[in-house]
C-alpha atoms as a PDB file:
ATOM      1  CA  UNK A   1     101.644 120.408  92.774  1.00  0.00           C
ATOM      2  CA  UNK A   2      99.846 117.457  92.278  1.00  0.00           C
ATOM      3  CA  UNK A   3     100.755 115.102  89.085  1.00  0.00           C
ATOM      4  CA  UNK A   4      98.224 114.454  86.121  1.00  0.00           C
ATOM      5  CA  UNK A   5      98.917 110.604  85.392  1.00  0.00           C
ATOM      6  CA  UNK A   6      97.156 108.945  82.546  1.00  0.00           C
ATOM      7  CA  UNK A   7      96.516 104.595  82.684  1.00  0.00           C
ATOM      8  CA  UNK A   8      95.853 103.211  79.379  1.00  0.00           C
ATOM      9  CA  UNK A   9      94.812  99.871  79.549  1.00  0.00           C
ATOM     10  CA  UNK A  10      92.627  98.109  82.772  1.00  0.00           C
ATOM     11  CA  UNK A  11      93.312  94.427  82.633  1.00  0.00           C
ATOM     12  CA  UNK A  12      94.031  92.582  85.546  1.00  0.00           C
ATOM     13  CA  UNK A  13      97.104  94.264  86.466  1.00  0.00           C
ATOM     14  CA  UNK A  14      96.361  97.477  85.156  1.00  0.00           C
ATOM     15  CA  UNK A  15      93.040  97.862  86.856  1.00  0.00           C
ATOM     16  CA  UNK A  16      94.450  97.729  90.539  1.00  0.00           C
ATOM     17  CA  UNK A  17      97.868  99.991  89.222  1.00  0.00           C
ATOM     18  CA  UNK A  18      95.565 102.836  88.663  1.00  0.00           C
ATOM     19  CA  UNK A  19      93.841 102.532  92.036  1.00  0.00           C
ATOM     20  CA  UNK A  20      96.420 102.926  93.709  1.00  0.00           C
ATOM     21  CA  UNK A  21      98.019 105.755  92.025  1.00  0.00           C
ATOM     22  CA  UNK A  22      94.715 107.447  92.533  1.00  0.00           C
ATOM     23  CA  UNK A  23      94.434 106.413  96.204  1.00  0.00           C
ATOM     24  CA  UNK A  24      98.459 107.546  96.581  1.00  0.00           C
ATOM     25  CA  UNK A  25      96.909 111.281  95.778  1.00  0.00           C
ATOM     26  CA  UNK A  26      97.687 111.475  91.840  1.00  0.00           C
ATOM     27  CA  UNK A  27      95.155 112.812  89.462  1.00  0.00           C
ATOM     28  CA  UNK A  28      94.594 109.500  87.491  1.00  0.00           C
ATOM     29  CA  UNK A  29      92.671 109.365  83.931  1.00  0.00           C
ATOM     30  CA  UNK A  30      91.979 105.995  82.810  1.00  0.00           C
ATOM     31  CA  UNK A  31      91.631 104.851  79.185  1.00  0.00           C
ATOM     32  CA  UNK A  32      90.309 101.601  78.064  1.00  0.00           C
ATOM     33  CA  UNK A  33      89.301  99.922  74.846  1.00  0.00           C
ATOM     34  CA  UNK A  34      86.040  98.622  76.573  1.00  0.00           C
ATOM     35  CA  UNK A  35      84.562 101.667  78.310  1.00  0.00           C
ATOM     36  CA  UNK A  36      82.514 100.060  80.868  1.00  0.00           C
ATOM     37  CA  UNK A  37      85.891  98.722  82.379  1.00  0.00           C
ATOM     38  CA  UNK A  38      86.697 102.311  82.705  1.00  0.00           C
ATOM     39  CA  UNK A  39      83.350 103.288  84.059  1.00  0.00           C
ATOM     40  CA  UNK A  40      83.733 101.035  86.486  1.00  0.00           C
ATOM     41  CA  UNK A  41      87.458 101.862  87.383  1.00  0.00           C
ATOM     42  CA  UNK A  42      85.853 105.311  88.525  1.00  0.00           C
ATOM     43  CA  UNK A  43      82.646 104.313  89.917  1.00  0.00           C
ATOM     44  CA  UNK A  44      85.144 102.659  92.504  1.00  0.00           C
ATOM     45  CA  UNK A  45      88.447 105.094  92.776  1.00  0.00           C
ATOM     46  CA  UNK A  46      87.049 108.295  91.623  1.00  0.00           C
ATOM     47  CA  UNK A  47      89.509 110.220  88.902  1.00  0.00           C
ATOM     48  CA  UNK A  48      88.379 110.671  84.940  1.00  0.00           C
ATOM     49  CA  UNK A  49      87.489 108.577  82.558  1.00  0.00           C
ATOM     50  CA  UNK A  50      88.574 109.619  79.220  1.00  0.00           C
ATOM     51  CA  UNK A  51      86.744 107.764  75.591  1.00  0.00           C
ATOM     52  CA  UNK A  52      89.914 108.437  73.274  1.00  0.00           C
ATOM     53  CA  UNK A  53      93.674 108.369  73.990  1.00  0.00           C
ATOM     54  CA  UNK A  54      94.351 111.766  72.580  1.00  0.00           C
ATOM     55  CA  UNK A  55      91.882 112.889  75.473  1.00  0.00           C
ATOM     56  CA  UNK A  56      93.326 110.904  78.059  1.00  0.00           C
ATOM     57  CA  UNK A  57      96.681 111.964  77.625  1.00  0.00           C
ATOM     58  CA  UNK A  58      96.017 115.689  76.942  1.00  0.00           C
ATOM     59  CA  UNK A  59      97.824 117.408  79.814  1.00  0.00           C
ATOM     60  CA  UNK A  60      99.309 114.561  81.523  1.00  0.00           C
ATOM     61  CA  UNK A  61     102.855 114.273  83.395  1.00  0.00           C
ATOM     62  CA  UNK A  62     102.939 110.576  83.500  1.00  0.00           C
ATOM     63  CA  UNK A  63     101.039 108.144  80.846  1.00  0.00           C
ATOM     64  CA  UNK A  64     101.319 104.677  82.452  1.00  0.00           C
ATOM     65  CA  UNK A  65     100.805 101.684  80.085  1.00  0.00           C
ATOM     66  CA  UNK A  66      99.900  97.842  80.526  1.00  0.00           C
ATOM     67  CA  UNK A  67      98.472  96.606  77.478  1.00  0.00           C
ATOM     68  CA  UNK A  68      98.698  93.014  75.459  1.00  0.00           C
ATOM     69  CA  UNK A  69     101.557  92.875  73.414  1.00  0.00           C
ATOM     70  CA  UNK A  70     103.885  94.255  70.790  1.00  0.00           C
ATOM     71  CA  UNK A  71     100.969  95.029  68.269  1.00  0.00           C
ATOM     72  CA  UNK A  72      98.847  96.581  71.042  1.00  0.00           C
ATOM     73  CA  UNK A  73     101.411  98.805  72.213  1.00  0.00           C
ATOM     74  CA  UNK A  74     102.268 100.558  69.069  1.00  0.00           C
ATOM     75  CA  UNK A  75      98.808 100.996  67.719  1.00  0.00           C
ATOM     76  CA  UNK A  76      97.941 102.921  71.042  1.00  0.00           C
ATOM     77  CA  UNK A  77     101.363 104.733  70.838  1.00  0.00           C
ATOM     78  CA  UNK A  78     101.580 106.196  67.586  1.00  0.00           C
ATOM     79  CA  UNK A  79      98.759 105.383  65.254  1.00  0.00           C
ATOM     80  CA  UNK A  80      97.402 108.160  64.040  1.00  0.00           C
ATOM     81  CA  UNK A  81      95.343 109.429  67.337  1.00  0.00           C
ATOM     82  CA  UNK A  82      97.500 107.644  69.463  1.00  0.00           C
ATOM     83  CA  UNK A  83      98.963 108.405  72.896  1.00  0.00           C
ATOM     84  CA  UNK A  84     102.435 110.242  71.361  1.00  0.00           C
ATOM     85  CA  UNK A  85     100.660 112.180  69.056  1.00  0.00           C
ATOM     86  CA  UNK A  86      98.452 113.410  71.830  1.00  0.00           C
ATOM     87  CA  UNK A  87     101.791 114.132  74.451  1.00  0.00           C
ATOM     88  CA  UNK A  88     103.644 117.492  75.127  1.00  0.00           C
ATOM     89  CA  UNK A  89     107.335 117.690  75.086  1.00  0.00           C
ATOM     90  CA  UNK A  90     108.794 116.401  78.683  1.00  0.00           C
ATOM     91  CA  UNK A  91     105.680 113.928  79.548  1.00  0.00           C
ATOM     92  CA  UNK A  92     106.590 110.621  80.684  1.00  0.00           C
ATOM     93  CA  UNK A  93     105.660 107.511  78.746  1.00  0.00           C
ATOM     94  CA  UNK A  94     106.041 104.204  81.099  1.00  0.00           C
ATOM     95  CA  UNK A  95     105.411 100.898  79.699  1.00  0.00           C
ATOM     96  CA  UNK A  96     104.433  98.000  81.965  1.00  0.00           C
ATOM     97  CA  UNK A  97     103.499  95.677  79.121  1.00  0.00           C
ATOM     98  CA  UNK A  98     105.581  92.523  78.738  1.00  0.00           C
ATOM     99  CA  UNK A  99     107.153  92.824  75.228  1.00  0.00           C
ATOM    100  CA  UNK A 100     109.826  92.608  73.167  1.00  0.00           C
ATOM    101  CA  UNK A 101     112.949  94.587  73.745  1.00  0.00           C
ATOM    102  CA  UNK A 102     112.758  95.755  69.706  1.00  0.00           C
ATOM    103  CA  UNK A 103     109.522  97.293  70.276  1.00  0.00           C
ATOM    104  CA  UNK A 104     110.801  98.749  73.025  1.00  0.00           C
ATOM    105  CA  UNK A 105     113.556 100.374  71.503  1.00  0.00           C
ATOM    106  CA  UNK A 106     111.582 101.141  68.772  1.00  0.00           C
ATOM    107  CA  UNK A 107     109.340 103.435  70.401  1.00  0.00           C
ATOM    108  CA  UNK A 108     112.335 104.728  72.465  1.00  0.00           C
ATOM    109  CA  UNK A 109     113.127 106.087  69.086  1.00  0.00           C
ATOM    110  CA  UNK A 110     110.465 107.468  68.077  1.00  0.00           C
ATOM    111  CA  UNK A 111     109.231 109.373  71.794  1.00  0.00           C
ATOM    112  CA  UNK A 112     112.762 110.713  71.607  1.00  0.00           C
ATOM    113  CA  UNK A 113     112.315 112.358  68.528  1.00  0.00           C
ATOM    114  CA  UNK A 114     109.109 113.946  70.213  1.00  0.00           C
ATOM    115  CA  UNK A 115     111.021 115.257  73.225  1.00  0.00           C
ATOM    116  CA  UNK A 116     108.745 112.519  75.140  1.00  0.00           C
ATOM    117  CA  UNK A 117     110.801 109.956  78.037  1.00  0.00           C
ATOM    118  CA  UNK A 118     110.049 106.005  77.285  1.00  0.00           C
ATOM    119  CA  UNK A 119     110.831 103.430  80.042  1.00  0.00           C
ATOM    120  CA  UNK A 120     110.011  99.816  79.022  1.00  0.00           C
ATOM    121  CA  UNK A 121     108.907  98.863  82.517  1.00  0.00           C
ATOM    122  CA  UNK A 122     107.249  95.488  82.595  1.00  0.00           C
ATOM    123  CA  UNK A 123     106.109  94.134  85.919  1.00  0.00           C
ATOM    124  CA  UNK A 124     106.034  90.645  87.858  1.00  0.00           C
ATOM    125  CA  UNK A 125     104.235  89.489  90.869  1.00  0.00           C
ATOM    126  CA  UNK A 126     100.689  88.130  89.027  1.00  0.00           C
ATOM    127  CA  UNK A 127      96.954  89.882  90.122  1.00  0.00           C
ATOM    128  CA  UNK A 128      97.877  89.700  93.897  1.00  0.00           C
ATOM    129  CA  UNK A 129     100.829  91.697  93.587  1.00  0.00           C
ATOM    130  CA  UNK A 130      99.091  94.195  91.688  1.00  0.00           C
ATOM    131  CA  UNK A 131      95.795  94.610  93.920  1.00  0.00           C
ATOM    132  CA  UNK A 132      98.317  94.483  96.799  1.00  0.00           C
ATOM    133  CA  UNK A 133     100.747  97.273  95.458  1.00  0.00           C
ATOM    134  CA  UNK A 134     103.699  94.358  95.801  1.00  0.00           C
ATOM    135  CA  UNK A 135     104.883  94.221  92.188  1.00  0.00           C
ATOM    136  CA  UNK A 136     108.451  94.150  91.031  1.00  0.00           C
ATOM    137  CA  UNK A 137     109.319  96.631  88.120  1.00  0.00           C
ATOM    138  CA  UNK A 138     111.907  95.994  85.828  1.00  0.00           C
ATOM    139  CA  UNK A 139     112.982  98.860  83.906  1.00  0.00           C
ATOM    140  CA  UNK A 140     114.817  99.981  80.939  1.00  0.00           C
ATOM    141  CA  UNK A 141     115.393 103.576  79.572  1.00  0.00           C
ATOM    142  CA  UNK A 142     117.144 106.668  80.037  1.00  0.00           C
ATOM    143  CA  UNK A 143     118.601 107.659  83.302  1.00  0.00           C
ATOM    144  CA  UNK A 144     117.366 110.935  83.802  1.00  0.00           C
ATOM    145  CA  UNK A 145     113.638 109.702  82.773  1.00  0.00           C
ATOM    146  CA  UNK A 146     113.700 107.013  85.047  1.00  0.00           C
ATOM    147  CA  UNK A 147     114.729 109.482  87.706  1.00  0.00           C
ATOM    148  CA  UNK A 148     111.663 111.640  87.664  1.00  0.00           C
ATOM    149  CA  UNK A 149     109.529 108.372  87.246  1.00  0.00           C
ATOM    150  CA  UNK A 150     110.750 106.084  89.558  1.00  0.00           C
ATOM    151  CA  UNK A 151     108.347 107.969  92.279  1.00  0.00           C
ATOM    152  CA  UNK A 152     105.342 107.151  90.392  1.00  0.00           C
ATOM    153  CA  UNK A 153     105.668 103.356  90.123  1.00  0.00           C
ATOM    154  CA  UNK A 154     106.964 102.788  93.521  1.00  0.00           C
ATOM    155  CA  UNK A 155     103.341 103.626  94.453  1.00  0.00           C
ATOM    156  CA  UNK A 156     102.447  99.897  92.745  1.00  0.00           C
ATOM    157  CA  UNK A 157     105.943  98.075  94.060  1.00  0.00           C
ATOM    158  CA  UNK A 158     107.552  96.641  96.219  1.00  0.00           C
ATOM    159  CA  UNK A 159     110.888  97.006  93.752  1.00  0.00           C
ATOM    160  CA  UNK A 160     111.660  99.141  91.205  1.00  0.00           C
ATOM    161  CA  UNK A 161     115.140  99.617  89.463  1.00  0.00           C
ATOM    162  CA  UNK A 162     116.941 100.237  85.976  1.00  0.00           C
ATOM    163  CA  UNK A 163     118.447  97.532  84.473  1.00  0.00           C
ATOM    164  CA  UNK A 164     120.382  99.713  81.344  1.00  0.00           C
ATOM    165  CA  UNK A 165     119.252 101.266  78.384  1.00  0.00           C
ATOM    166  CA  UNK A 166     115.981 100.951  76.450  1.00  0.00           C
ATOM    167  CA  UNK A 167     114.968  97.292  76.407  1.00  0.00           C
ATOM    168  CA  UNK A 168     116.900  96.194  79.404  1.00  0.00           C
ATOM    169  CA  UNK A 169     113.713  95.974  81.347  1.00  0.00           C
ATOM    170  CA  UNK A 170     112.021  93.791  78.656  1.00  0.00           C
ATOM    171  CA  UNK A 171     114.995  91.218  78.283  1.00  0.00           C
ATOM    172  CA  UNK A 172     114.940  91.036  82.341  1.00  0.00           C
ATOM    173  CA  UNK A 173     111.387  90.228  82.398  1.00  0.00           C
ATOM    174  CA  UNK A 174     112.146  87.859  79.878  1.00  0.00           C
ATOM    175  CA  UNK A 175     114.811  86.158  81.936  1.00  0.00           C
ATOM    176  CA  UNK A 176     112.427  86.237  84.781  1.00  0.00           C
ATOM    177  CA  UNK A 177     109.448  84.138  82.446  1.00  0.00           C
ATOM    178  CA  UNK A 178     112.681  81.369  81.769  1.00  0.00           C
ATOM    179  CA  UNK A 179     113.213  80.824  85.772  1.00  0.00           C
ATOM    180  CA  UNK A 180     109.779  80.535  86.013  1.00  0.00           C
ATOM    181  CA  UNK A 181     108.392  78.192  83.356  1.00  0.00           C
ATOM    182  CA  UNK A 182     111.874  75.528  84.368  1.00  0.00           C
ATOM    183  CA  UNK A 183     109.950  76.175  88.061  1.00  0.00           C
ATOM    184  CA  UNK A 184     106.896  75.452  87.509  1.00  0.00           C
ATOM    185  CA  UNK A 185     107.635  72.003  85.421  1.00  0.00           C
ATOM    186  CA  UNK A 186     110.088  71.104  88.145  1.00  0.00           C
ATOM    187  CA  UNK A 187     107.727  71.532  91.226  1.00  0.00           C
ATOM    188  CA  UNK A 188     104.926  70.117  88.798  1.00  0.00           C
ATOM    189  CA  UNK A 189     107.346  67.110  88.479  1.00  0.00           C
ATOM    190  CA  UNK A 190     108.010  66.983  92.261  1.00  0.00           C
ATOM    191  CA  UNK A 191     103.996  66.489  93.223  1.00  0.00           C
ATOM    192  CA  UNK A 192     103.006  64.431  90.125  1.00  0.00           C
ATOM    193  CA  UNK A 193     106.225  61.522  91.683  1.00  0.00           C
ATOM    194  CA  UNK A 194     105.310  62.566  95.140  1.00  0.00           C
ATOM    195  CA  UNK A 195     102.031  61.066  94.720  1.00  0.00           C
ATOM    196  CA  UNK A 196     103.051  58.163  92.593  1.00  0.00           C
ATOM    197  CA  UNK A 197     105.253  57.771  95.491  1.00  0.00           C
ATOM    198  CA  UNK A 198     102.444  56.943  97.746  1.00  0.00           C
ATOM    199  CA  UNK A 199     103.522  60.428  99.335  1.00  0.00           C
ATOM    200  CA  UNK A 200     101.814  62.755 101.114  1.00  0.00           C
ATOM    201  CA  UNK A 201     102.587  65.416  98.748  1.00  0.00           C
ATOM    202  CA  UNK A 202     101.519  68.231 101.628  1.00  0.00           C
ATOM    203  CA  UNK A 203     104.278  66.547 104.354  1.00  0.00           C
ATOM    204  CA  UNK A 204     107.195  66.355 101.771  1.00  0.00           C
ATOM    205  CA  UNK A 205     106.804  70.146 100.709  1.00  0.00           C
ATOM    206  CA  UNK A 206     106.655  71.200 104.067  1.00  0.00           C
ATOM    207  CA  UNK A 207     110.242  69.461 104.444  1.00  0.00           C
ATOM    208  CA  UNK A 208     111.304  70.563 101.345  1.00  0.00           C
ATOM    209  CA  UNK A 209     110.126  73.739 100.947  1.00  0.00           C
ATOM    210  CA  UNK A 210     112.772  74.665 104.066  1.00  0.00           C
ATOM    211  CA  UNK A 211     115.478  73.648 102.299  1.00  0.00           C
ATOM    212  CA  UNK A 212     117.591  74.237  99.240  1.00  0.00           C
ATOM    213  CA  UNK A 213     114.388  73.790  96.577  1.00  0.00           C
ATOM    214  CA  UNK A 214     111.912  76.468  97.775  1.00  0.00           C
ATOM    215  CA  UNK A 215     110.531  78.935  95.599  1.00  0.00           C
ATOM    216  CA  UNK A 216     108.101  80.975  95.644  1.00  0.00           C
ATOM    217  CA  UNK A 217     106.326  78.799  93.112  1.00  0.00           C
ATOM    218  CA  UNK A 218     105.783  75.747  95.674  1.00  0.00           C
ATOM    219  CA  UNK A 219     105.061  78.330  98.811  1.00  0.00           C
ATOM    220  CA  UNK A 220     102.391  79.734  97.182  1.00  0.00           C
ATOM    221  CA  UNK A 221     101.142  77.203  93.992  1.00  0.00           C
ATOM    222  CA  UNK A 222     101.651  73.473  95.435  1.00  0.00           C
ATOM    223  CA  UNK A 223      98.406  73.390  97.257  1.00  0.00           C
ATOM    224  CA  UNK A 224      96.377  74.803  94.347  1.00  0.00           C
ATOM    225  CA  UNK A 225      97.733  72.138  92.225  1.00  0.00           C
ATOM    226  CA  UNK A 226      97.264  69.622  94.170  1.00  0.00           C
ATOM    227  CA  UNK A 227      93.391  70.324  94.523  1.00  0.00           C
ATOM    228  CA  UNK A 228      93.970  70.968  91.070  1.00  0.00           C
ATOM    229  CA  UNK A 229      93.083  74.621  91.242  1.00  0.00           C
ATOM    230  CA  UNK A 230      94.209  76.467  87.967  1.00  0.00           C
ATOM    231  CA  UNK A 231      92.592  80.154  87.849  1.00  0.00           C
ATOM    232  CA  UNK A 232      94.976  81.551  90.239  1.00  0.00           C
ATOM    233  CA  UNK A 233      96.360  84.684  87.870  1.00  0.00           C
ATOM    234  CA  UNK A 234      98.729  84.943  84.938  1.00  0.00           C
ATOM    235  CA  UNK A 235      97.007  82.474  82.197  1.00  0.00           C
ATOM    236  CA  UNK A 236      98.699  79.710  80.078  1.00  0.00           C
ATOM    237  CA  UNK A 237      97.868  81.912  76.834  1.00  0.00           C
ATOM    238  CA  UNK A 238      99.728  84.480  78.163  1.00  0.00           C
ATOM    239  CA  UNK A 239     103.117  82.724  79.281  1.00  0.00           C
ATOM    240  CA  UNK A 240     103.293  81.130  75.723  1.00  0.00           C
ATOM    241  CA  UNK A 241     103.353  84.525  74.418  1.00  0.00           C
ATOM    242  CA  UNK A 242     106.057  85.833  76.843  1.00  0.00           C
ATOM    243  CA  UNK A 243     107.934  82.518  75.922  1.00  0.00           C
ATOM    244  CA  UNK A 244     108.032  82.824  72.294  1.00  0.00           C
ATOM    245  CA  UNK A 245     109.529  86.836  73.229  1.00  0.00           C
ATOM    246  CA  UNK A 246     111.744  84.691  75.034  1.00  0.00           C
ATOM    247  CA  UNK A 247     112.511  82.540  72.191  1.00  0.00           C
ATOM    248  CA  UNK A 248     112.844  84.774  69.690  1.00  0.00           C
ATOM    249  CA  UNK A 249     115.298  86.605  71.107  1.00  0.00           C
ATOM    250  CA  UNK A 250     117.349  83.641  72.032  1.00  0.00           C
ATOM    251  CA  UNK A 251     117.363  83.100  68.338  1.00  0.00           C
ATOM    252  CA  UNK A 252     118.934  86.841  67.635  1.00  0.00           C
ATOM    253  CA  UNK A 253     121.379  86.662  70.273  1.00  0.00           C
ATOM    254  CA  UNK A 254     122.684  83.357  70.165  1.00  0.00           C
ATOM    255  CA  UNK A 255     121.262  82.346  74.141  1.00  0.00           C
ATOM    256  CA  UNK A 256     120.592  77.979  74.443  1.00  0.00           C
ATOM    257  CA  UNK A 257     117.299  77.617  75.847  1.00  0.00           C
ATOM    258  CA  UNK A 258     116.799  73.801  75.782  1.00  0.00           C
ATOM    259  CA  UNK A 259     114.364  73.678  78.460  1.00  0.00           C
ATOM    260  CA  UNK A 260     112.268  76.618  78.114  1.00  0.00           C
ATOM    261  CA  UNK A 261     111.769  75.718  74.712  1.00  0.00           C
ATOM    262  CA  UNK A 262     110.335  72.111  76.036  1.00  0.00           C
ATOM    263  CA  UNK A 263     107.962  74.267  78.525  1.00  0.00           C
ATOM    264  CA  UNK A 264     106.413  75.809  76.130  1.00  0.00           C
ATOM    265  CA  UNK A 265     105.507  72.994  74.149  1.00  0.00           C
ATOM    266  CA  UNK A 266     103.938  71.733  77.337  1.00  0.00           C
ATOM    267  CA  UNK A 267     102.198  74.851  77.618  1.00  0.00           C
ATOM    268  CA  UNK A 268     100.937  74.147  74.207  1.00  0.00           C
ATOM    269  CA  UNK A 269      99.549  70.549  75.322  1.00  0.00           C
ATOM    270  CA  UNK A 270      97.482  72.299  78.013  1.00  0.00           C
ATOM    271  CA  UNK A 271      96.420  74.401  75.831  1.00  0.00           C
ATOM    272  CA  UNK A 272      95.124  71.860  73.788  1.00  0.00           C
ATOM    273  CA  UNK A 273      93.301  70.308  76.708  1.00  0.00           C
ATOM    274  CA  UNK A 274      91.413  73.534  77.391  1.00  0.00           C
ATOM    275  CA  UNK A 275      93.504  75.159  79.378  1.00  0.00           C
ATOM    276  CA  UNK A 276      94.217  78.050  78.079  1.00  0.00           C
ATOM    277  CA  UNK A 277      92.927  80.462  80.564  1.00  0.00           C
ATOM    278  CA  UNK A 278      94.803  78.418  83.592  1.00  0.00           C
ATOM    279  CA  UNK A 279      96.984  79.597  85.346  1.00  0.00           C
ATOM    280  CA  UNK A 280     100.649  78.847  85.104  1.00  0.00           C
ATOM    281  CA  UNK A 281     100.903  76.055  87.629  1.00  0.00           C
ATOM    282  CA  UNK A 282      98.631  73.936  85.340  1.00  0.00           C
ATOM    283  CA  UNK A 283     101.849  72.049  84.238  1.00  0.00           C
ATOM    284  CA  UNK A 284     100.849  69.448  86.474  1.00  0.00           C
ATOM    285  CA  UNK A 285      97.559  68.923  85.262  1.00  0.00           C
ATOM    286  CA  UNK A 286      99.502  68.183  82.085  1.00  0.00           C
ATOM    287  CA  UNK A 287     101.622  65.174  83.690  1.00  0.00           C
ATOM    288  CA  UNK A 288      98.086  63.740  85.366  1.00  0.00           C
ATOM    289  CA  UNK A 289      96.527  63.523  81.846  1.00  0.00           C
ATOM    290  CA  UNK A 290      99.417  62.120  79.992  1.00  0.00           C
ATOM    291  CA  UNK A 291      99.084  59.546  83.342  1.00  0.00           C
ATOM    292  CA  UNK A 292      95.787  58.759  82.816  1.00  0.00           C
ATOM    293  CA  UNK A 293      96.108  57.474  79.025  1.00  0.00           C
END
């Protein structure tokens, strides 16, 4: 029997998840604040379009999620026509926004109480891992839920796999934004003294990157930045938001993060220079303006 799956939310990352669970042979719904994403989403894959979330969820085995952040998830999970309100005992709710592990938990809680499964699932690999179906899925939740989902979002991934209980996925994602934001500045670093240097910037990371400092920052970032090329995915606006998740649970559990805390600040200078839909890598452009003063 074929499954009914349900995608809430057609951003960037959620846009190309749906295709493919469409293409993969589910029957995919699609829901989205602005319609004519939606309309669009099935003018190209085919599937349903549905204009509220209590009709987009009505009948479905799966509801897959990718939304904004903590605020945006609850409203469209239980405000008063939201998605749980809408969802029969035994459906599958699987959340790929990045958030906070408490909201996570939170609406553990609550689906529980509805007979409904909740995995906090949030994802990493940026636009190109989600149009290519090469995302990594970190998830928290109940064993048995995870179980009967972990089908479903292998259709998007190249990994998926529980980390623990609810909010397990969310606090791995959030490691994951730490390693990268201490990347980023370092390999931002590494070209802006490269070319001081009187380097060519290109030669050394082709040494380097075969040794002990690759990443997958400088294979697939370094020549972006140096043609200073910032609209390459996940935007500046967006990491500051992850960070301060980051932060702020640092601050409940007692975690040192001296450095990420430093990143985001420089995060908050680009901002400040305009740069707020850059991408990530946009550290260095950063170090070139503090240069030129």
């Amino acid at each position: 029997m074929v499954k009914q799956v349900t995608f809430l939310g057609l951003g960037v990352m959620g846009y190309p998840m749906a295709g493919h669970l469409q293409k993969a042979g589910y029957e995919v719904t699609v829901y989205n604040r602005t319609t004519s994403k939606a309309e669009a989403w099935v003018k190209e894959y085919g599937g349903k379009l549905a204009l509220t979330l209590a009709e987009a969820v009505k009948g479905a085995d799966f509801v897959m999620s990718c939304v904004g952040n903590d605020d945006d998830l609850r409203q469209v999970c239980t405000a008063e026509n939201g998605a749980f309100a809408g969802m029969t005992a035994g459906t599958i709710f699987v959340d790929h926004t990045t958030a906070s592990a408490e909201v996570a938990r939170e609406l553990h809680a609550v689906a529980k109480e509805q007979g409904v499964g909740f995995l906090d699932a949030p994802i990493s690999g940026g636009q190109a891992g989600a149009e290519n179906g090469m995302l990594t899925v970190m998830v928290g939740g109940d064993v048995d839920i995870y179980d009967k989902a972990e089908a479903v979002m292998d259709v998007y991934a190249r990994s998926v796999k529980r980390l623990g209980d609810s909010g397990a996925g969310q606090l791995t994602k959030m490691v994951n934004q730490i390693c990268i934001g201490g990347l980023v500045q370092a390999l931002s670093e590494g070209l802006h003294f490269a070319k001081k240097a009187g380097l060519d910037a290109e030669a050394v990371i082709d040494v380097i990157s075969k040794g002990a400092a690759q990443s997958w920052q400088m294979e697939n970032r370094y020549k972006t930045m140096l043609d200073n090329h910032y609209d390459h995915g996940f935007a500046v606006d967006w990491m500051r938001k992850d960070l301060g998740i980051c932060l702020q649970e640092a601050d409940r559990n007692g975690a040192s993060l001296p450095v990420t805390a430093l990143v985001d600040q420089f995060y908050k200078d680009v901002q400040k220079q305009g740069g707020s839909r850059w991408d990530t890598s946009s550290l260095l452009a950063r170090l070139e303006k503090l240069d030129r003063e």
